[in-house]
C-alpha atoms as a PDB file:
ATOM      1  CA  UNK A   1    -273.610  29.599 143.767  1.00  0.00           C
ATOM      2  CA  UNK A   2    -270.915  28.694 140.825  1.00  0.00           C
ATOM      3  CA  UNK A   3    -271.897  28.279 137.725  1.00  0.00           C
ATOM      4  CA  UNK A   4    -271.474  25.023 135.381  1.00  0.00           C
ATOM      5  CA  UNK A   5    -269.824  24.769 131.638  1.00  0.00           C
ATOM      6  CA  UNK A   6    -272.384  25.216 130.149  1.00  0.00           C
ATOM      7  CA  UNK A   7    -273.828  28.032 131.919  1.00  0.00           C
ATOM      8  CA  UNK A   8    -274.194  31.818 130.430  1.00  0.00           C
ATOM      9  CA  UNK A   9    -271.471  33.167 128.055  1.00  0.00           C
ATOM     10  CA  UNK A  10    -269.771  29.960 127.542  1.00  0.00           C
ATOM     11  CA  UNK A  11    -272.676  27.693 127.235  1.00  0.00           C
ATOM     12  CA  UNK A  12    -273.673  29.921 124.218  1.00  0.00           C
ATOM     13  CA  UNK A  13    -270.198  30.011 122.934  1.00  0.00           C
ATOM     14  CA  UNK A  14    -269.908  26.226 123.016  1.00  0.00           C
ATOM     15  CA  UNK A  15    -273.714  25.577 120.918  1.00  0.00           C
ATOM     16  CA  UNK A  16    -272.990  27.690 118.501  1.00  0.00           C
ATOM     17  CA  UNK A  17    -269.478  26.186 117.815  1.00  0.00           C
ATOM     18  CA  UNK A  18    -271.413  22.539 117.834  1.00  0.00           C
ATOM     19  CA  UNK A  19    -274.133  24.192 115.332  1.00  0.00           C
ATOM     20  CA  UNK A  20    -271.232  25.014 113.203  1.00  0.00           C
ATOM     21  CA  UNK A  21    -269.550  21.879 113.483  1.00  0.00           C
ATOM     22  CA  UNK A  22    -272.303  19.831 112.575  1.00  0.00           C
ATOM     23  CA  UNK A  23    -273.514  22.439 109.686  1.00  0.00           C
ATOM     24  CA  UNK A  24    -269.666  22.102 108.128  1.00  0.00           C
ATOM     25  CA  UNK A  25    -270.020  18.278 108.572  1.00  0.00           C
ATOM     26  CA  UNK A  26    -273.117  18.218 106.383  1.00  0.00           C
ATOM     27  CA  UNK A  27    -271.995  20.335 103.850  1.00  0.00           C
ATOM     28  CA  UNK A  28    -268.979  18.278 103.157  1.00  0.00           C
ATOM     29  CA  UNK A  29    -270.907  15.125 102.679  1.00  0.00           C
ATOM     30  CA  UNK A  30    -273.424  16.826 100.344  1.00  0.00           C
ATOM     31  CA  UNK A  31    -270.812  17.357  97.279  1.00  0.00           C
ATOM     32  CA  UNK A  32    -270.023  13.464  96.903  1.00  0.00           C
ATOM     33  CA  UNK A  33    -273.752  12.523  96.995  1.00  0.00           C
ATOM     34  CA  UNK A  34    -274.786  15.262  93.783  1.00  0.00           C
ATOM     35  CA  UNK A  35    -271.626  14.532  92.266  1.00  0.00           C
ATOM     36  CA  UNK A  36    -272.639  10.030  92.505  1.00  0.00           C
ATOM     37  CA  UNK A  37    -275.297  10.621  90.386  1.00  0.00           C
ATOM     38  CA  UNK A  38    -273.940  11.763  87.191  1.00  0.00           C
ATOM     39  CA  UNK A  39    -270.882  10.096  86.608  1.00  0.00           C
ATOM     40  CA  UNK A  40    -269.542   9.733  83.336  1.00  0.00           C
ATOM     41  CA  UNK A  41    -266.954   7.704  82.334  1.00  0.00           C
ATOM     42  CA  UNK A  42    -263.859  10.098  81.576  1.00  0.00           C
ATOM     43  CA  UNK A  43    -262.271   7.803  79.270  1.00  0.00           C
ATOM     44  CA  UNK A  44    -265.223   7.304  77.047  1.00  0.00           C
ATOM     45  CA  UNK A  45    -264.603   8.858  73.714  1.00  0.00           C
ATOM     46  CA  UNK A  46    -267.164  11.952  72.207  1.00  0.00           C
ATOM     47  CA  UNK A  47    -270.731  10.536  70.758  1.00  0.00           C
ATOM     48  CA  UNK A  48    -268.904  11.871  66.921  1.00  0.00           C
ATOM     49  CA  UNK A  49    -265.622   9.232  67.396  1.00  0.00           C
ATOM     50  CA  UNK A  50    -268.315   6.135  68.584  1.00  0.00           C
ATOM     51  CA  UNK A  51    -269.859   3.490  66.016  1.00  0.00           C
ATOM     52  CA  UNK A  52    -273.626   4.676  65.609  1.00  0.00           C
ATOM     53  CA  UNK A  53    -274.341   1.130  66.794  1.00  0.00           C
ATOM     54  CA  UNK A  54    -272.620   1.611  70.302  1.00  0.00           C
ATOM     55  CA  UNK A  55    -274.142   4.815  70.635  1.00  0.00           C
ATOM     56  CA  UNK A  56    -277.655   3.012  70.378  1.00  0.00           C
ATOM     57  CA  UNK A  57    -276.705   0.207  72.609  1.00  0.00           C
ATOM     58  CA  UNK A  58    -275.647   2.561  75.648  1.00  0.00           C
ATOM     59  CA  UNK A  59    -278.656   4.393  75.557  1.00  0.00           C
ATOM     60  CA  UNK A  60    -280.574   0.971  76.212  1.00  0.00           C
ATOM     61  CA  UNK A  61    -281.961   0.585  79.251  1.00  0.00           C
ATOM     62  CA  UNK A  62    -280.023  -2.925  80.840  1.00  0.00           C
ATOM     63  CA  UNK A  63    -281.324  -6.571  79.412  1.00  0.00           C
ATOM     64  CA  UNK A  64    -284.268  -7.573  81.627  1.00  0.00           C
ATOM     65  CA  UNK A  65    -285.193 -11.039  83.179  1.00  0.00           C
ATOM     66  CA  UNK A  66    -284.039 -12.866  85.763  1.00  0.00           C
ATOM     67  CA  UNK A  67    -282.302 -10.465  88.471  1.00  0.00           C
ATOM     68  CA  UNK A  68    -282.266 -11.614  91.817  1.00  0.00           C
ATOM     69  CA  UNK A  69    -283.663 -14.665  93.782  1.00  0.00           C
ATOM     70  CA  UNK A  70    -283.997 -14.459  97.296  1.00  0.00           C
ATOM     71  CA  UNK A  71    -285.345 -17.314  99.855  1.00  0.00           C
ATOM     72  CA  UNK A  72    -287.698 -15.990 102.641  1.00  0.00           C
ATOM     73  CA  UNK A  73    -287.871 -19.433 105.117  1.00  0.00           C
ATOM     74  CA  UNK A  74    -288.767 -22.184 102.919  1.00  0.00           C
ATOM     75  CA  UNK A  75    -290.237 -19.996 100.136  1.00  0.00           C
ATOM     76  CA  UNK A  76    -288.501 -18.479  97.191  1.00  0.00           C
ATOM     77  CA  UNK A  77    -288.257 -15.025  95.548  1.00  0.00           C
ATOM     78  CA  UNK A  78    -287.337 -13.989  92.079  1.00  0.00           C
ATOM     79  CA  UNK A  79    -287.192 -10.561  90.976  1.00  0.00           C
ATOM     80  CA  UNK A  80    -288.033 -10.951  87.097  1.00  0.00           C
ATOM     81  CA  UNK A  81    -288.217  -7.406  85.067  1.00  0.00           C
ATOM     82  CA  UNK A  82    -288.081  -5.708  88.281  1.00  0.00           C
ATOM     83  CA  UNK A  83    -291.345  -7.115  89.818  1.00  0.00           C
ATOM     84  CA  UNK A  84    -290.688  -9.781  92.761  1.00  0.00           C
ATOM     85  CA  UNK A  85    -292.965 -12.572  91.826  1.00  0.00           C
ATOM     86  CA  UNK A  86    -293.031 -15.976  93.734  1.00  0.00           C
ATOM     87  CA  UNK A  87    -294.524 -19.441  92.268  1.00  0.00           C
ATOM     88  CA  UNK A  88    -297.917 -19.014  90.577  1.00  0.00           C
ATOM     89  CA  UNK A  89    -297.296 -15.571  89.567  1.00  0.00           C
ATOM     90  CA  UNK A  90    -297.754 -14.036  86.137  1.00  0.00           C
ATOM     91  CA  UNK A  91    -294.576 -12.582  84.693  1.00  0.00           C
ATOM     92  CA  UNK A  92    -295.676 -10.736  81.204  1.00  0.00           C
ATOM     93  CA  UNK A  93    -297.490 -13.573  79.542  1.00  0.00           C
ATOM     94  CA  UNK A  94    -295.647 -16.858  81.809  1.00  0.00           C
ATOM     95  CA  UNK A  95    -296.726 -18.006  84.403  1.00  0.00           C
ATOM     96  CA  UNK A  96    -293.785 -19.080  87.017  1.00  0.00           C
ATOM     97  CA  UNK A  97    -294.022 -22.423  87.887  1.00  0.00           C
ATOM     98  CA  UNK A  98    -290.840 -22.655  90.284  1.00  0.00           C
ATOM     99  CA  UNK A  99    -287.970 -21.351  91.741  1.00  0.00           C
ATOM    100  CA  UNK A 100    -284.862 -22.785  92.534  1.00  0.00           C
ATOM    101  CA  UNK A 101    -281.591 -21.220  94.197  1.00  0.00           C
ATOM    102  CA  UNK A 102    -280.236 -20.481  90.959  1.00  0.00           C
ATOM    103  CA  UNK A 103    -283.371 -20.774  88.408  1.00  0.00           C
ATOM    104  CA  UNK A 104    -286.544 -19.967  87.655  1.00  0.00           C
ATOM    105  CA  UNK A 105    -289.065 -22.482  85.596  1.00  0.00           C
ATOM    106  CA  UNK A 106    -291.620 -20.349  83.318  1.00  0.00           C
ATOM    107  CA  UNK A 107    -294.907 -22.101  81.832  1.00  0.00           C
ATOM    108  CA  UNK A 108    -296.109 -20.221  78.335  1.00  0.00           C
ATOM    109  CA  UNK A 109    -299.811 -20.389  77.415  1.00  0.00           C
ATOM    110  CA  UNK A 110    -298.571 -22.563  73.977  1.00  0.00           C
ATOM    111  CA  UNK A 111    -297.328 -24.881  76.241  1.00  0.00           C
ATOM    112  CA  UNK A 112    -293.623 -24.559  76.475  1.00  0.00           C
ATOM    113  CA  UNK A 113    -291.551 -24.419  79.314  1.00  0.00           C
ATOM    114  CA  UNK A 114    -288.532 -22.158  79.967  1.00  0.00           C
ATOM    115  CA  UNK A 115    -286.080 -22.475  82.521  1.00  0.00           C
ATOM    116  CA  UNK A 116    -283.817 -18.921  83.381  1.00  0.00           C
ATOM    117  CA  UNK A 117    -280.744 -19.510  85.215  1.00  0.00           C
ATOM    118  CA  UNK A 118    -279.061 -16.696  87.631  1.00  0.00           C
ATOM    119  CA  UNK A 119    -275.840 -17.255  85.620  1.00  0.00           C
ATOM    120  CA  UNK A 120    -276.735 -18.425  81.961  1.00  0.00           C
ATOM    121  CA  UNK A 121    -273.031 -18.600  80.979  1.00  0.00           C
ATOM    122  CA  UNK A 122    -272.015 -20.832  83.905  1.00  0.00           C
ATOM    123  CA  UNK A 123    -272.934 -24.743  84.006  1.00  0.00           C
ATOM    124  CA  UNK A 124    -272.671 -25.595  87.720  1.00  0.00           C
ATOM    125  CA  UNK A 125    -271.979 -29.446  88.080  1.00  0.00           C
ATOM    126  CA  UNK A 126    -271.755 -31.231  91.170  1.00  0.00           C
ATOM    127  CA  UNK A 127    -267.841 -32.131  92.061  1.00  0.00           C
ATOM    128  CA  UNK A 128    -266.812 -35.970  91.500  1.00  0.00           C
ATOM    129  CA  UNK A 129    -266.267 -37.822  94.743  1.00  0.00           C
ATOM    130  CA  UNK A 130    -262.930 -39.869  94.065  1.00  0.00           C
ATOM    131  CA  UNK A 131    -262.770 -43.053  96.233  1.00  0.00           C
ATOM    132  CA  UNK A 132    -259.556 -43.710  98.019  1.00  0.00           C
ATOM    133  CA  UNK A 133    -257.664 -46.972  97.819  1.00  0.00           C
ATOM    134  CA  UNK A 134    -259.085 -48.313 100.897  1.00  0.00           C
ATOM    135  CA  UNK A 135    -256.214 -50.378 103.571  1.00  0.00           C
ATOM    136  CA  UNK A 136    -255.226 -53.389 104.293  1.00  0.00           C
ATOM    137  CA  UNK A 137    -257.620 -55.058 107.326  1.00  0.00           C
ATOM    138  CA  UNK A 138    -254.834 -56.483 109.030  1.00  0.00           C
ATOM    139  CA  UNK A 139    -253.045 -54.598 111.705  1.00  0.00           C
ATOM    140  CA  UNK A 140    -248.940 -54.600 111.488  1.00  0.00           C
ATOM    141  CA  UNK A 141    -247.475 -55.821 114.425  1.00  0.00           C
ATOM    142  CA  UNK A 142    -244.673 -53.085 115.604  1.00  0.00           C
ATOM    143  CA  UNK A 143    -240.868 -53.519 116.059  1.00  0.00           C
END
């Protein structure tokens, strides 16, 4: 009876140069995933050379609100200080009243109403439809 590949001394030969291949291919991944986490800016300047006030303002955590809205069928998400919250919802003392594609109405117990856009800074407009000069009804008879 012959014997296969993978059969007595090289069968052992070859799993334990597939262990090692697979061990090697792990470590070499695992450097770029520790190193991800903390990464500084290198061009940043030392704490001592930065205005006290910029200093303060990096160590803030990020401005919170509106963050994300996402549409599940017919329904709407938002994702408001990190809590996904649909209409009806509270969201700190508001309660949310609608969402839109890119905005979310909030309803304050005084009364007021506030409206929180995806992109504040940007006032979407729908585009102008020009009409064309329209042509002549007759047809022109050819040469």
């Amino acid at each position: 009876m012959s014997k296969g590949l993978y059969s007595g001394q090289h069968g052992t030969r070859l799993a334990v140069a597939m262990r090692i291949c697979a061990i090697s291919m792990l470590a070499a991944a695992l450097p770029g995933a520790v190193m991800a986490q903390g990464m500084k800016d290198p061009t940043r300047p030392p704490p001592q050379f930065l205005d006290p006030a910029d200093v303060a303002q990096a160590a803030m955590p990020p401005d919170s609100g509106l963050q994300s809205i996402k549409r599940t069928g017919k329904r709407y998400l938002a994702l408001l200080n990190g809590e996904w919250v649909k209409p009806g919802d509270r969201a700190g003392e508001a309660v949310v009243v609608t969402i839109a594609e890119q905005s979310v109405v909030l309803s304050y117990p005084d009364g007021r109403r506030e409206t929180i856009g995806m992109y504040p800074d940007i006032e979407l407009r729908p585009k102008e439809v020009q009409s064309r000069p329209r042509k002549a009804a007759g047809r022109t008879v050819g040469k």
